[in-house]
Protein backbone atom coordinates (compact mmCIF):
# COMPACT_ATOMS: atom_id res chain seq x y z
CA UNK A 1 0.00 0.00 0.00
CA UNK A 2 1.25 3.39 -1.15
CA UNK A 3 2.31 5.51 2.04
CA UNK A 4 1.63 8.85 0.85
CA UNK A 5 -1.95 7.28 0.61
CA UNK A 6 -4.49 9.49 2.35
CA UNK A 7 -2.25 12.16 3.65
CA UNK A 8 -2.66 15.46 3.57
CA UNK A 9 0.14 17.78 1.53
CA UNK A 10 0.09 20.97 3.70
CA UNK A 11 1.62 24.17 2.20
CA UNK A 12 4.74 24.87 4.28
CA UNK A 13 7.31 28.19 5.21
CA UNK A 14 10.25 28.25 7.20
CA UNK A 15 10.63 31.63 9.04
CA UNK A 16 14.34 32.25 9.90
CA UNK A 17 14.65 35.35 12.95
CA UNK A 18 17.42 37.41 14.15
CA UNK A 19 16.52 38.52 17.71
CA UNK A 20 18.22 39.96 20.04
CA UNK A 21 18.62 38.29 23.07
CA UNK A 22 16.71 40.72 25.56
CA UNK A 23 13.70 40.26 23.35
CA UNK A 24 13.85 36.55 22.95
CA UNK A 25 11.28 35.74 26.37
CA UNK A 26 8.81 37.72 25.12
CA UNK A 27 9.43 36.28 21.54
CA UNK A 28 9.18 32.50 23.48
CA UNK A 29 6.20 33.23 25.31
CA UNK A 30 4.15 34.02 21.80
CA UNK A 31 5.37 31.59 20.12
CA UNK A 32 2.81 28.87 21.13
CA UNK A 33 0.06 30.67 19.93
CA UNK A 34 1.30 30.36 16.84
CA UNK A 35 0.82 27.10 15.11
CA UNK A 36 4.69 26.37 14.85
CA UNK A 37 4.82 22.70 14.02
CA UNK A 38 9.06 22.67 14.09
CA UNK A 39 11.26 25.13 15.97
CA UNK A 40 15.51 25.49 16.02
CA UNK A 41 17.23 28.23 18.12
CA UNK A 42 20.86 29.14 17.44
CA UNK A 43 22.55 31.21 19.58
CA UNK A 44 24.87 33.37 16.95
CA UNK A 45 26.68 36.16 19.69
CA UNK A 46 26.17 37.37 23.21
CA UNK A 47 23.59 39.57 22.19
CA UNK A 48 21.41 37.69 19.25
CA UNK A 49 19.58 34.53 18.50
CA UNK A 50 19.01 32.66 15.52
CA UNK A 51 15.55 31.09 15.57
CA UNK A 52 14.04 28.54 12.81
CA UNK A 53 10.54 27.89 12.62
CA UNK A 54 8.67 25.40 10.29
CA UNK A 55 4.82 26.98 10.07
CA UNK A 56 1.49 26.20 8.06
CA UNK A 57 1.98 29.63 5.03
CA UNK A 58 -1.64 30.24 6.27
CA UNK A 59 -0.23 31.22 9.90
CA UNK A 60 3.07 33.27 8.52
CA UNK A 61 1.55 36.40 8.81
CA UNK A 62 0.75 36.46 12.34
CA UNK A 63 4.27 36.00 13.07
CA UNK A 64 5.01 38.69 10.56
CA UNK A 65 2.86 40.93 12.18
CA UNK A 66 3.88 40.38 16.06
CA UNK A 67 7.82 41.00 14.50
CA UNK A 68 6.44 44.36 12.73
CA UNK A 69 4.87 45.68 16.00
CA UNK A 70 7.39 44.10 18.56
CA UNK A 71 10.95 44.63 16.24
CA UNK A 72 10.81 48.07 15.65
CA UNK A 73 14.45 48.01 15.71
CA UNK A 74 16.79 47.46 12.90
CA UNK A 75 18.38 44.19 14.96
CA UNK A 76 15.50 42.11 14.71
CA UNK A 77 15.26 40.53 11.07
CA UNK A 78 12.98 37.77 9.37
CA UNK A 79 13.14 35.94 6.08
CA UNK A 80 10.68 33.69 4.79
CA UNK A 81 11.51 30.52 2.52
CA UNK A 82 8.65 28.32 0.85
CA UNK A 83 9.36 25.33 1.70
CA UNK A 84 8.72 22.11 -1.66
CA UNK A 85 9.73 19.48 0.84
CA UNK A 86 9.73 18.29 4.43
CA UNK A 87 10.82 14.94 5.81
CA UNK A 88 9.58 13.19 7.87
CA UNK A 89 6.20 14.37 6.57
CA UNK A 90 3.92 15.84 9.26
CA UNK A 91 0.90 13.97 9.60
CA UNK A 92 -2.30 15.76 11.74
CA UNK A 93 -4.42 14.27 13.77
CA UNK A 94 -7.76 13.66 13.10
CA UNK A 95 -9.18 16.06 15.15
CA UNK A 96 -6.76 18.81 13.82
CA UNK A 97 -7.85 17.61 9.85
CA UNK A 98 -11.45 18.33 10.64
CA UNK A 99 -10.56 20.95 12.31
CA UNK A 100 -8.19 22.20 9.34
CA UNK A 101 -11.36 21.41 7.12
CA UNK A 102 -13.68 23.65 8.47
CA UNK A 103 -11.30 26.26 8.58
CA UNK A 104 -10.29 26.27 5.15
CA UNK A 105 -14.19 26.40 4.03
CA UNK A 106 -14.08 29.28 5.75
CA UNK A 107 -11.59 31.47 4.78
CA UNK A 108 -9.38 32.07 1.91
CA UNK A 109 -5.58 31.12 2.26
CA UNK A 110 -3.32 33.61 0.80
CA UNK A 111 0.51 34.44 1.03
CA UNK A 112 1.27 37.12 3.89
CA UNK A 113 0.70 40.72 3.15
CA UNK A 114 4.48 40.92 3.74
CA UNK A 115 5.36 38.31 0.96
CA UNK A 116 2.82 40.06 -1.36
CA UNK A 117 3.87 43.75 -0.71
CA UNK A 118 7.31 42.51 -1.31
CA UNK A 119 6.51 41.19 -4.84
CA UNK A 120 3.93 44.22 -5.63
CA UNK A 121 6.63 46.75 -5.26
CA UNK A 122 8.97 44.75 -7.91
CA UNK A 123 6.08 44.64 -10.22
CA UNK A 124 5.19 48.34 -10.14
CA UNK A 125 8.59 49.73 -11.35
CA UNK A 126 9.20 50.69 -14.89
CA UNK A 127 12.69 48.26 -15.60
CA UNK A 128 14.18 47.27 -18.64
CA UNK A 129 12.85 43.94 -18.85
CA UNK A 130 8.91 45.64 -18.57
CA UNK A 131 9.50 47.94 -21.45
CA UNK A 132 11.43 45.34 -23.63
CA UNK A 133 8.37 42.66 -22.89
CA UNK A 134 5.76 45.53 -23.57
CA UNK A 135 7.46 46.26 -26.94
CA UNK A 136 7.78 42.54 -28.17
CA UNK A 137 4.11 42.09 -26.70
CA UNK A 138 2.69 45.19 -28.76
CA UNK A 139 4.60 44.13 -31.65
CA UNK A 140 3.35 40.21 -31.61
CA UNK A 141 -0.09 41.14 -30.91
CA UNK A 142 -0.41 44.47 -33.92
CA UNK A 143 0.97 41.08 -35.72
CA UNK A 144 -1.77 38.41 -34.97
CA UNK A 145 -4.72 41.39 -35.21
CA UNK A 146 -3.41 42.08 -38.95
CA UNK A 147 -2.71 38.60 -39.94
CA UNK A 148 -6.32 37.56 -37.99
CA UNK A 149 -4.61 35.01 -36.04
CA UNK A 150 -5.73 34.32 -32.80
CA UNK A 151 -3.09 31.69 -31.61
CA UNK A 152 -0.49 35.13 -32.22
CA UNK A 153 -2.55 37.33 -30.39
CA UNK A 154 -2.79 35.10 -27.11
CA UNK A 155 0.87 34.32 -27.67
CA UNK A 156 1.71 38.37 -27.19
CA UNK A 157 -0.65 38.22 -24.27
CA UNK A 158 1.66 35.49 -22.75
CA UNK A 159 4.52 37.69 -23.10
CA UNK A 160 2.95 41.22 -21.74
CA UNK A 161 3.30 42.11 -18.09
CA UNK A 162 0.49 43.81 -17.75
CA UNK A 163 -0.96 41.90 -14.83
CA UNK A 164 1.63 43.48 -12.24
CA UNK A 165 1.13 47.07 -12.61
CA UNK A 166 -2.50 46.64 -12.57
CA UNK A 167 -2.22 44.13 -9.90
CA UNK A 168 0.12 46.55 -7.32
CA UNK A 169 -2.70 49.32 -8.17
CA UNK A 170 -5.15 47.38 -6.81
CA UNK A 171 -3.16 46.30 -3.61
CA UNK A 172 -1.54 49.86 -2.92
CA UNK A 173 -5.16 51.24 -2.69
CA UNK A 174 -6.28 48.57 -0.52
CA UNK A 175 -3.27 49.50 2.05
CA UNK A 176 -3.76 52.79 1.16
CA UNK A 177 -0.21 53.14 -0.07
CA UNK A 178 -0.11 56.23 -1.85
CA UNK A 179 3.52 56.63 -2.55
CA UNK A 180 2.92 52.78 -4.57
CA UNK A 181 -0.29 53.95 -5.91
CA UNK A 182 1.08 56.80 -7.55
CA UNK A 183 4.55 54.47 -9.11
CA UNK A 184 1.87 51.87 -10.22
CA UNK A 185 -0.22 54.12 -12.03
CA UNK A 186 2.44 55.76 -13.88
CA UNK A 187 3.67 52.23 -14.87
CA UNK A 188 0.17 51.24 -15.96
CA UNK A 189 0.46 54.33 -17.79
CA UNK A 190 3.12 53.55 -19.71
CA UNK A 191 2.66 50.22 -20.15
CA UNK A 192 -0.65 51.16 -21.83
CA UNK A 193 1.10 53.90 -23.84
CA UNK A 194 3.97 52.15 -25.64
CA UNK A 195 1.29 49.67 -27.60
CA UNK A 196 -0.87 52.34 -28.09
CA UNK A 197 2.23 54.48 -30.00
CA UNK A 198 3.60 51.34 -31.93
CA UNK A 199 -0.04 50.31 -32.88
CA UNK A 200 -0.42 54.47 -33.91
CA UNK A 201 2.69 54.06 -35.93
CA UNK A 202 1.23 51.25 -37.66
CA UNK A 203 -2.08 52.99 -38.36
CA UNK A 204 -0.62 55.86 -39.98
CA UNK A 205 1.91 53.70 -42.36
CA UNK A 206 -1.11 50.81 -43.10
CA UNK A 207 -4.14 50.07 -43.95
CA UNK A 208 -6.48 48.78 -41.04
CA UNK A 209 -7.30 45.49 -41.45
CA UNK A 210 -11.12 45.78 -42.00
CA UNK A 211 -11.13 42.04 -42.79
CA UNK A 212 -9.57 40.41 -39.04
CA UNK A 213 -12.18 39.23 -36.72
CA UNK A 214 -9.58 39.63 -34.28
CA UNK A 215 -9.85 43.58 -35.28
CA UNK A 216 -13.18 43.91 -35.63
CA UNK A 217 -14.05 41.37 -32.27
CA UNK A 218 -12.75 45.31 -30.57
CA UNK A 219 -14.53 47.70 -31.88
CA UNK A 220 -17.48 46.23 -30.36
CA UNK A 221 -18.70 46.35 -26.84
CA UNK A 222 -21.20 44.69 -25.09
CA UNK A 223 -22.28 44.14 -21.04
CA UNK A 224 -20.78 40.84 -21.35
CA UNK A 225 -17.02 42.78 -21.52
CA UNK A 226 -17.92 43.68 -18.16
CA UNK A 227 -18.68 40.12 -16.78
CA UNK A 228 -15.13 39.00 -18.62
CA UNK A 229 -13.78 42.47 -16.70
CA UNK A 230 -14.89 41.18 -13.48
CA UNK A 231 -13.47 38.04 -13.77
CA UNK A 232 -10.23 38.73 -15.08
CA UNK A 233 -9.34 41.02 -12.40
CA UNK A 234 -10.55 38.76 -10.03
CA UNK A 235 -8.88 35.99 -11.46
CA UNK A 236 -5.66 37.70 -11.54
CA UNK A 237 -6.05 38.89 -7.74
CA UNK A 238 -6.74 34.99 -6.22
CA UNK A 239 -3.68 33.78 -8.15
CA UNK A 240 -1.38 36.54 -7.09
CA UNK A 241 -2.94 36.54 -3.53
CA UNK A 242 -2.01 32.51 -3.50
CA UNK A 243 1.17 32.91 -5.37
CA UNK A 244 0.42 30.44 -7.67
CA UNK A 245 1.78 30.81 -11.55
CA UNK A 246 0.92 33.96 -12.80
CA UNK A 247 0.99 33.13 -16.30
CA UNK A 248 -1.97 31.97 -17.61
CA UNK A 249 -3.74 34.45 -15.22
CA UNK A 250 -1.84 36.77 -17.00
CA UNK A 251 -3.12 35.77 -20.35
CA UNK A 252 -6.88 36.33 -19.21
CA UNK A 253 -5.90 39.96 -18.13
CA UNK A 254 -3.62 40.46 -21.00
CA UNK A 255 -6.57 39.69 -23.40
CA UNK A 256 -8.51 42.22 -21.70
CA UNK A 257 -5.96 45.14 -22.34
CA UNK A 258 -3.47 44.20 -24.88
CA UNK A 259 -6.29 44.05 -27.84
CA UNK A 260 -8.13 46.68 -27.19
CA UNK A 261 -5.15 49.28 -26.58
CA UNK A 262 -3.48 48.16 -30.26
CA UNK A 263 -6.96 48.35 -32.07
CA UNK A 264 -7.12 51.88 -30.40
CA UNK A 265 -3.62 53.17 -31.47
CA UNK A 266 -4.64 51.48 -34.83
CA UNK A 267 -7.59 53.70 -35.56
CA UNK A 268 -5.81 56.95 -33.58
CA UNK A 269 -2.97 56.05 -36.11
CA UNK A 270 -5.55 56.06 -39.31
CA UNK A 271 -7.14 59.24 -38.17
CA UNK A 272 -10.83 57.50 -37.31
CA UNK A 273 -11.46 59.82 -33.73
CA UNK A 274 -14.98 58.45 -33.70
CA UNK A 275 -14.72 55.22 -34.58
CA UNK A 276 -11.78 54.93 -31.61
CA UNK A 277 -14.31 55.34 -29.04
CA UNK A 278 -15.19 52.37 -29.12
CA UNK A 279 -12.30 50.66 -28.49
CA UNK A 280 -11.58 53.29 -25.65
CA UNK A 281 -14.20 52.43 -24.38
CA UNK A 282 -13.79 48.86 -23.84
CA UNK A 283 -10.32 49.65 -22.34
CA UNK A 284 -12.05 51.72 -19.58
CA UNK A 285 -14.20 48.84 -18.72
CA UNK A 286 -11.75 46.52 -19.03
CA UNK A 287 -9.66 48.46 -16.28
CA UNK A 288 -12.10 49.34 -14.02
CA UNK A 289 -13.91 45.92 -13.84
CA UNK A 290 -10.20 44.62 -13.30
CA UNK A 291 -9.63 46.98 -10.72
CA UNK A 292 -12.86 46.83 -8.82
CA UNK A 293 -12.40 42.91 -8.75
CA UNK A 294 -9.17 42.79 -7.45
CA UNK A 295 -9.68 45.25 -4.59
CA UNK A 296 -12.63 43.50 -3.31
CA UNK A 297 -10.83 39.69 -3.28
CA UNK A 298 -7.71 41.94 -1.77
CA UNK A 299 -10.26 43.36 0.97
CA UNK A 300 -12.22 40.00 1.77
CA UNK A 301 -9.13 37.94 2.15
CA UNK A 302 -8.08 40.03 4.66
CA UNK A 303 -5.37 42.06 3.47
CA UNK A 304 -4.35 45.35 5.79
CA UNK A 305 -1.85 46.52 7.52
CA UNK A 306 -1.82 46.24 11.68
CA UNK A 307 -1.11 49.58 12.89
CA UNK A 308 -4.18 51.51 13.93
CA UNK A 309 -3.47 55.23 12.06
CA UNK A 310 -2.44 53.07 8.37
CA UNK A 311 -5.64 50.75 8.97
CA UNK A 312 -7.66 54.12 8.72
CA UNK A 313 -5.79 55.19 5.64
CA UNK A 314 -6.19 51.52 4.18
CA UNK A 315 -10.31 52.08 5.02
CA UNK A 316 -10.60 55.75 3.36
CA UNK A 317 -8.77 54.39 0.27
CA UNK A 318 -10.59 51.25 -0.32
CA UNK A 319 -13.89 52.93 0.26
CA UNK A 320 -13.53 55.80 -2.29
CA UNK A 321 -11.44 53.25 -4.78
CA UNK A 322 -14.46 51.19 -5.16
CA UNK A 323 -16.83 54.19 -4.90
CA UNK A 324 -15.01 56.21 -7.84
CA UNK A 325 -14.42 52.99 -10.21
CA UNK A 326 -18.59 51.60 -9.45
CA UNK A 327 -19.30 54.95 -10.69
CA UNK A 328 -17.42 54.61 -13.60
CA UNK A 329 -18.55 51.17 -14.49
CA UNK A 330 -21.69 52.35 -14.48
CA UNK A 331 -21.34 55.44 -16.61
CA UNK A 332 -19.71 53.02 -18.97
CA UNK A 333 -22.73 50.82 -18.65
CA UNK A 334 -24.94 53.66 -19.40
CA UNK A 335 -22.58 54.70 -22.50
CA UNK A 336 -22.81 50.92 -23.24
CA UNK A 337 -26.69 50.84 -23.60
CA UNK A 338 -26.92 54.16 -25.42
CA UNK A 339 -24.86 53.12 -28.05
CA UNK A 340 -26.19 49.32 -28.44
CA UNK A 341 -30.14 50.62 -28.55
């Protein structure tokens, strides 16, 4: 009989601390209420410690959170590893599975806001690897419009990075992180407006191509672009939140922007102002469906910080986020039915 039969694979991080030694009984006398299922202490120097703990990723954050409010100093440091493997394997009882069970039907596991801020910040700068993949994406998908291909057209989406940007918006206004807000809208910007000017480029050196259904698939809108909106951002917000592969999450989002944006720059490009509204158009709702969606999974999973006066700051941003884009989905709803009857 196989031994891995029936047992449970449980996501696993190892949390290594540096402490000094003064706060170390305090550190101890938290540390049961914390799920640890392994624990190592090194003593490094006179003055610090070297603790190893082996926790459930669904309980890394409360750890996280007692180092943020309790380490204020510069001494006390914490990296987090995931861990693939773990022998022997832990096995729970059965109390603690149906226990486990019930918890997880619950609530949503995530990464730790720590882990996730941490890879949001990377995301929202403007490197040379984002504008090289932006370019090649643009390029490859003005390519599969003209030549009516879709299998092109979902490969650029594969290769655009348009999922972090968008992504670290959504997460900076549910912390209420301006200073991030403001960097990730400026590389949303951009990563928006280097398709749009290749596409433009295009239009004004070529005919459109009247004849793609890939084309002409964007320069029509319907309320169903909202649903696939809605979905894409939240889509894109559960797999980032679980740190799972971002790629074919990154497609679905992609194939919500990418299109659209070169089908705009195309008409821009060819000098049709009226007929470009449509295609604007879509963009908007594809961004602010994307956006709504992805603040609200952010804001029911939990996600905010700990200290009282940036919890308030987290609450005012969320609230007039999703109040500002709602209205805008809905004047693009309205704009929607006006021009469809």
């Amino acid at each position: 009989m196989n031994q891995w039969k029936g047992r449970e694979i449980m996501e696993l991080q190892l949390i290594e601390i540096y402490i000094p030694l003064n706060k170390l009984e305090t550190f101890q006398k938290r540390i049961e209420d914390f799920h640890v299922l392994a624990q190592w202490n090194t003593e490094i120097s006179e003055e610090m410690q070297h603790i190893k703990i082996l926790i459930k990723k669904k309980y890394t954050e409360e750890i996280l959170n007692f180092l943020e409010v309790n380490g204020k100093d510069e001494e006390t440091q914490a990296l987090v590893y995931n861990i693939s493997t773990y022998i022997p394997q832990i096995e729970a009882s059965e109390e603690e599975k149906q226990k486990e069970k019930k918890e997880e039907q619950k609530e949503y596991t995530r990464a730790s806001r720590h882990e996730l801020y941490n890879v949001v910040q990377t995301s929202s700068k403007v490197n040379p690897n984002f504008l090289w993949l932006i370019i090649l994406s643009a390029i490859v998908a003005t390519a599969g419009i003209v030549k009516d291909s879709a299998a092109i057209v979902i490969g650029a989406m594969v290769i655009a990075p348009l999922i972090g940007p968008f992504t670290a918006l959504a997460f900076s206004a549910t912390l209420g992180d301006y200073k991030l807000m403001k960097r990730s809208v400026i590389t949303s910007l951009i990563g928006l407006a280097i398709p749009i000017s290749i596409s433009v480029l295009f239009g004004l050196l070529f005919d459109l191509p009247n004849q793609s259904d890939e084309f002409l698939a964007r320069t029509n809108i319907e309320f169903m672009d909202i649903v696939v909106a809605l979905a894409a951002g939240t889509a894109g917000a559960m797999s980032f939140a679980k740190r799972v592969s971002e790629a074919l999450v990154g497609v679905m989002v992609s194939v919500a922007l990418l299109p659209p944006t070169v089908v705009l720059g195309m008409m821009l490009g060819d000098g049709q102002w009226e007929s470009s509204l449509t295609p604007l158009m879509l963009l908007c709702v594809n961004i602010s469906g994307i956006l709504l969606s992805a603040i609200i999974v952010f804001w029911t999973s939990g996600i905010q910080p700990i200290k009282w006066r940036e919890i308030q700051e987290a609450n005012t941003s969320k609230t007039y986020s999703l109040v500002f884009i709602s209205i805008v989905i809905l004047i693009l709803g309205i704009l929607i039915y006006i021009t469809k009857f």
